[in-house]
N, C-alpha and C. Protein backbone atom coordinates (compact mmCIF):
# COMPACT_ATOMS: atom_id res chain seq x y z
N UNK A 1 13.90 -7.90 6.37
CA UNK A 1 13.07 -7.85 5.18
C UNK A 1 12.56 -9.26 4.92
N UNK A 2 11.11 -9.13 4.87
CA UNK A 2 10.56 -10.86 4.94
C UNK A 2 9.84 -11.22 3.53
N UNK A 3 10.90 -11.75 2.37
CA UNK A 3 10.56 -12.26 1.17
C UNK A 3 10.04 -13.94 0.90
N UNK A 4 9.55 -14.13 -0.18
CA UNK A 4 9.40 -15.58 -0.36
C UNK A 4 10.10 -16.30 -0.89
N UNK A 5 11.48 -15.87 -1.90
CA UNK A 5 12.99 -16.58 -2.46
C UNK A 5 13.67 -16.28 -1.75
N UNK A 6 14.76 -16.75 -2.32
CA UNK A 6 16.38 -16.94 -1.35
C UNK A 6 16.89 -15.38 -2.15
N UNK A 7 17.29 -14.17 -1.33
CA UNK A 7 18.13 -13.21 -2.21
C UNK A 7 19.20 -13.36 -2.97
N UNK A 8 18.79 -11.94 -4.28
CA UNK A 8 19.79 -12.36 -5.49
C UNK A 8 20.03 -10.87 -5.84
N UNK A 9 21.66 -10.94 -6.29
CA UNK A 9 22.27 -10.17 -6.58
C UNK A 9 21.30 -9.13 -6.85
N UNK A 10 20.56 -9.32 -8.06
CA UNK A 10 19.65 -8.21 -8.77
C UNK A 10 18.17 -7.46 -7.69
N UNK A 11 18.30 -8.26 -6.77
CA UNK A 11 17.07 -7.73 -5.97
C UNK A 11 17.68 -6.43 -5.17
N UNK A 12 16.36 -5.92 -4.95
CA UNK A 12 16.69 -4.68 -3.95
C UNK A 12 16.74 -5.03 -2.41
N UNK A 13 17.28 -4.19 -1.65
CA UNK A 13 16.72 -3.71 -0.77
C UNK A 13 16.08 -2.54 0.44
N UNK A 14 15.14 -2.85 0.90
CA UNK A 14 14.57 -1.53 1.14
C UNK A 14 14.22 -1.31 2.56
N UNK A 15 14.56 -0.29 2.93
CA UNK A 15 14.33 0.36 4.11
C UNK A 15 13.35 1.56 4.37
N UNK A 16 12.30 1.09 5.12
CA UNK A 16 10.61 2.18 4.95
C UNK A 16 11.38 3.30 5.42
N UNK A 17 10.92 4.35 4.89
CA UNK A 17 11.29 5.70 5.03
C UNK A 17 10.96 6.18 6.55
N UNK A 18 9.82 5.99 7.20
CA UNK A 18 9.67 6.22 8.53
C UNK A 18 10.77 5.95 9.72
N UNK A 19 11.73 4.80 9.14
CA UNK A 19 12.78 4.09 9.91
C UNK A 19 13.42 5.15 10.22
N UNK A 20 13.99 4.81 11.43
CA UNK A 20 14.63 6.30 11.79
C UNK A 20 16.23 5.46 12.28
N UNK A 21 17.52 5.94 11.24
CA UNK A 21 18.47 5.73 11.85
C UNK A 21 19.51 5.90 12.94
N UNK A 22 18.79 6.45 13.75
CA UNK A 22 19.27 6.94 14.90
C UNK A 22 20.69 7.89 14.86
N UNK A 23 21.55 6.91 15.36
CA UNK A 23 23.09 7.32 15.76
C UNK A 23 23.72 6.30 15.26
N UNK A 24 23.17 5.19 14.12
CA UNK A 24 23.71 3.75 13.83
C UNK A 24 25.32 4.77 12.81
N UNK A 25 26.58 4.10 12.82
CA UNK A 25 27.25 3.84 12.08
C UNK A 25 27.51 3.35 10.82
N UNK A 26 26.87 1.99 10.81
CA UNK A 26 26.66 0.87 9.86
C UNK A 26 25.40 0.10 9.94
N UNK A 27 24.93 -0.14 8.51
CA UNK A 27 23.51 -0.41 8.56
C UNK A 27 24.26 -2.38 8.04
N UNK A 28 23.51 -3.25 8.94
CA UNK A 28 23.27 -4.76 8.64
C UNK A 28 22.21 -5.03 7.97
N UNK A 29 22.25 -5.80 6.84
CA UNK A 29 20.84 -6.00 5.99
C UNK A 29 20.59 -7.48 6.09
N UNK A 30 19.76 -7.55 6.54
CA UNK A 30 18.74 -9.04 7.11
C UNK A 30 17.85 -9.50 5.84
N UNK A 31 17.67 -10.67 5.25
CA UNK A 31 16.78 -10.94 4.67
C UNK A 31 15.88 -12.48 5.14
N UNK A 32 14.71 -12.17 5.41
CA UNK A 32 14.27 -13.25 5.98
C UNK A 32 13.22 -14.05 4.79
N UNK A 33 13.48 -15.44 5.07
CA UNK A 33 12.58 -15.74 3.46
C UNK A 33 11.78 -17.26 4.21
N UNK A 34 10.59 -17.34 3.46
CA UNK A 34 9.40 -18.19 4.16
C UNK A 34 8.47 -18.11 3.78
N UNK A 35 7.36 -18.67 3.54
CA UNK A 35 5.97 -18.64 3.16
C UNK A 35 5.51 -17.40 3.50
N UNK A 36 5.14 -16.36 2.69
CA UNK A 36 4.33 -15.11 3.06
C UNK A 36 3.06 -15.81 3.74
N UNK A 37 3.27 -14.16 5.05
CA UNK A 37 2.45 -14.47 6.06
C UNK A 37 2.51 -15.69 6.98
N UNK A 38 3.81 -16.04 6.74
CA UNK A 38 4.05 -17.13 8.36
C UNK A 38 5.70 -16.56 8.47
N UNK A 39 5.69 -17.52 9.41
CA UNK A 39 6.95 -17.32 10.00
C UNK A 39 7.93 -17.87 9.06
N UNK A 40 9.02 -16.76 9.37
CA UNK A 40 10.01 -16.93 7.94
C UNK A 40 11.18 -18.75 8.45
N UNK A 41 11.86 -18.90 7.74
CA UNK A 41 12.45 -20.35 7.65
C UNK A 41 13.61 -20.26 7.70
N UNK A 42 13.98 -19.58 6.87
CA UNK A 42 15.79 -19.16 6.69
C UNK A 42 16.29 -17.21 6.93
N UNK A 43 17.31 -17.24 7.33
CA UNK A 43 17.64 -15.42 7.30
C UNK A 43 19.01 -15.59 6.87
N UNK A 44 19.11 -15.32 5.67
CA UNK A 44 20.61 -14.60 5.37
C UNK A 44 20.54 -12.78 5.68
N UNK A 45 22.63 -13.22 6.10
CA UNK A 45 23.29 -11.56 5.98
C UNK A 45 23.00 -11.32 4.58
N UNK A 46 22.60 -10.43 4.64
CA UNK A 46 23.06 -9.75 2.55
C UNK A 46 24.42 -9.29 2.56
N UNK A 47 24.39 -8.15 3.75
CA UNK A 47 25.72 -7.60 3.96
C UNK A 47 25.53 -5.88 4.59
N UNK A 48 26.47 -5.30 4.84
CA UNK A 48 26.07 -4.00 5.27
C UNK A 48 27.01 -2.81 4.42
N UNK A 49 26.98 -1.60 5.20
CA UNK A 49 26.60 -0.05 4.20
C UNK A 49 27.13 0.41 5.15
N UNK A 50 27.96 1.73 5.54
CA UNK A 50 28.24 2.84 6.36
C UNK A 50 26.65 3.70 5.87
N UNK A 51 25.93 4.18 7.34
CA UNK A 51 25.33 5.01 6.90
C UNK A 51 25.48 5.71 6.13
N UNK A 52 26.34 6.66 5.94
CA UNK A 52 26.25 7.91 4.99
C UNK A 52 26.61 7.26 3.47
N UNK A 53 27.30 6.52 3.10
CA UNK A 53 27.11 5.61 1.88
C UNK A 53 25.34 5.13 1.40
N UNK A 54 24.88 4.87 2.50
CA UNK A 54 23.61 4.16 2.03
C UNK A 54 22.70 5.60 1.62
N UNK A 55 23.02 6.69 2.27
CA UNK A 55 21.88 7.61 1.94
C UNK A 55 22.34 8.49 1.02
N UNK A 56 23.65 7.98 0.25
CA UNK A 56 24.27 8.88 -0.52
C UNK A 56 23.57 8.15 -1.64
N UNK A 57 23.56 6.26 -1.67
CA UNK A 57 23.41 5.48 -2.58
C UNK A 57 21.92 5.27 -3.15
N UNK A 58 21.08 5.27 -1.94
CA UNK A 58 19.76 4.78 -1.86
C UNK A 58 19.27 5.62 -2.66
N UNK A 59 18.09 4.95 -3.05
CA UNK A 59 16.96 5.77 -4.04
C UNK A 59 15.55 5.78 -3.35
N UNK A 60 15.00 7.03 -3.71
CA UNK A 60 13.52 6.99 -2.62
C UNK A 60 12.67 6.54 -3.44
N UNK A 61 11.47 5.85 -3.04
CA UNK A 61 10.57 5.28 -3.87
C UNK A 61 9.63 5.89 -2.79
N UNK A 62 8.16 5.81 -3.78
CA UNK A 62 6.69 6.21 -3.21
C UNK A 62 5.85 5.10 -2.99
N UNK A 63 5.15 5.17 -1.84
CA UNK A 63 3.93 4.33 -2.14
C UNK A 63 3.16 4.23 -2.91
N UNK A 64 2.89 2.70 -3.76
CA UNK A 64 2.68 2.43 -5.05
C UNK A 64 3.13 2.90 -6.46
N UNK A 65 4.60 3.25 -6.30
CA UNK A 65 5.48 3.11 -7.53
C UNK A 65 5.96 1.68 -7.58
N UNK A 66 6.01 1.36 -8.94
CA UNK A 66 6.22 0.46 -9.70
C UNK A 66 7.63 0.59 -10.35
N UNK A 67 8.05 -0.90 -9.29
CA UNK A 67 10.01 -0.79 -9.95
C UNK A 67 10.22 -1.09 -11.43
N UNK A 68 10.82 -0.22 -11.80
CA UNK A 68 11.27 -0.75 -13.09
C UNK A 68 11.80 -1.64 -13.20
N UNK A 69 11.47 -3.02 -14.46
CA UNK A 69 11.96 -4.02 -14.49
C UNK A 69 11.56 -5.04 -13.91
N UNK A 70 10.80 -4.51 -12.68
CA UNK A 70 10.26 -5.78 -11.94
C UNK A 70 8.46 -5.61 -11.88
N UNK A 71 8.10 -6.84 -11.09
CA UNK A 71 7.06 -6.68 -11.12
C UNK A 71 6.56 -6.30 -9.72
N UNK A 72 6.86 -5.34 -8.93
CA UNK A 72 6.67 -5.27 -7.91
C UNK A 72 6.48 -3.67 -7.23
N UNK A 73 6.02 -3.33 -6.58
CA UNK A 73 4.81 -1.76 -6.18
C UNK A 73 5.38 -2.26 -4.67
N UNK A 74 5.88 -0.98 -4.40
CA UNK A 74 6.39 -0.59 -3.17
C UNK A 74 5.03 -0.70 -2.02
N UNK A 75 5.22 -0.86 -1.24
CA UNK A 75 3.59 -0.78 -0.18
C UNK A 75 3.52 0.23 0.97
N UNK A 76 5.53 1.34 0.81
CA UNK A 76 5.05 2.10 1.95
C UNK A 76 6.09 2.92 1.15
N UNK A 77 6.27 4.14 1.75
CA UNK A 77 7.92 4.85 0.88
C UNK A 77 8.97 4.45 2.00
N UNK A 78 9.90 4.27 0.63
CA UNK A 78 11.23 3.60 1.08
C UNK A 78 12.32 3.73 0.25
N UNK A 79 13.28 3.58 0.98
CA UNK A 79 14.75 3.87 0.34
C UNK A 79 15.37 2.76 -0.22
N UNK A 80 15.22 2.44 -1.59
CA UNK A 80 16.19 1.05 -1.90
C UNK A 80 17.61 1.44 -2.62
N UNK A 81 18.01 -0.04 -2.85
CA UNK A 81 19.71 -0.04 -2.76
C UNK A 81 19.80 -1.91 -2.85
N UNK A 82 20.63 -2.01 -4.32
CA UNK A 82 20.82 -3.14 -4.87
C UNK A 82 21.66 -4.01 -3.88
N UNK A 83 21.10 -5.69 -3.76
CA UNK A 83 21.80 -5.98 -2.72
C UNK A 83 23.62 -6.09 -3.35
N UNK A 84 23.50 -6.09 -4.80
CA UNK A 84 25.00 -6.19 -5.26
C UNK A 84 26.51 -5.08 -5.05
N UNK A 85 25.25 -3.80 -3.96
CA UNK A 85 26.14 -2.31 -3.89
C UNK A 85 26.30 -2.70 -2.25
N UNK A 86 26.08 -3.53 -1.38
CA UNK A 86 26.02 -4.80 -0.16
C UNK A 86 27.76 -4.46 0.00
N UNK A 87 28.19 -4.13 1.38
CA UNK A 87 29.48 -4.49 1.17
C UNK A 87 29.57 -5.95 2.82
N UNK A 88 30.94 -6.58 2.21
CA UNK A 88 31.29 -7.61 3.55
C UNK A 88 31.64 -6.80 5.00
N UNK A 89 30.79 -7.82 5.50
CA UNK A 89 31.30 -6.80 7.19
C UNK A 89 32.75 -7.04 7.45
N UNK A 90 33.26 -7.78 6.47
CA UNK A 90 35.19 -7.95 6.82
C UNK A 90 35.99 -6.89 5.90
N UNK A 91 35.08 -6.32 5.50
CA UNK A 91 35.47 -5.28 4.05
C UNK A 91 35.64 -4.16 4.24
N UNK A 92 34.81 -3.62 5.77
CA UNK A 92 34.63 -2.53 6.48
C UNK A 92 35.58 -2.42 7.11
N UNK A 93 36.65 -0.89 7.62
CA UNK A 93 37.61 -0.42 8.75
C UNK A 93 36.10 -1.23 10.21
N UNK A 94 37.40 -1.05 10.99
CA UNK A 94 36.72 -1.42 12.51
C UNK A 94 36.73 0.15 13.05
N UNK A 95 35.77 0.06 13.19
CA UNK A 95 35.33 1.72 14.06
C UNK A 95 35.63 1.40 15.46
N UNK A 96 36.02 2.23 16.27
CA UNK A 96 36.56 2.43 17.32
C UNK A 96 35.46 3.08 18.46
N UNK A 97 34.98 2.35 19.73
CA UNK A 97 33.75 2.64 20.17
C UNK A 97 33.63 3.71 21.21
């Protein structure tokens, strides 16, 4: 996800609905931050989700709904999920491969 601040508790994050989770287990959330429209500068972990947690948790949004609270209009449909509901990848059982 390629923003222009450093992520914060209160921000979302979102995953375009087209994304297709395959056979993933656990979803890793990337945030990349940098001058919109160049190449990003810094990438923090946020943290990750067991799939079925995230699609139990997530909320669907539409293209061009307007988040409450913020000032910001979705640009495709997507599933968000507060980075503060984020769990540590040391927080997670070890799945067995």
């Amino acid at each position: 996800h390629n923003r222009a601040n450093d992520p914060k508790p209160h921000f979302d994050i979102a995953v375009p609905a087209t994304e297709s989770l395959g056979k993933a287990d656990i979803l890793v959330f990337v945030s990349l931050v940098g001058p919109m429209g160049k190449t990003p500068t810094r990438a923090f972990i946020i943290g990750c989700m067991p799939v079925k947690e995230f699609k139990k948790e997530a909320v669907f949004r539409t293209a061009g709904q307007k988040e409450e609270g913020f000032n910001h209009v979705c640009k495709e449909d997507c599933y968000e999920i507060p980075i503060r509901k984020m769990k540590r990848p040391q927080d997670l059982a070890i799945l067995e491969i």
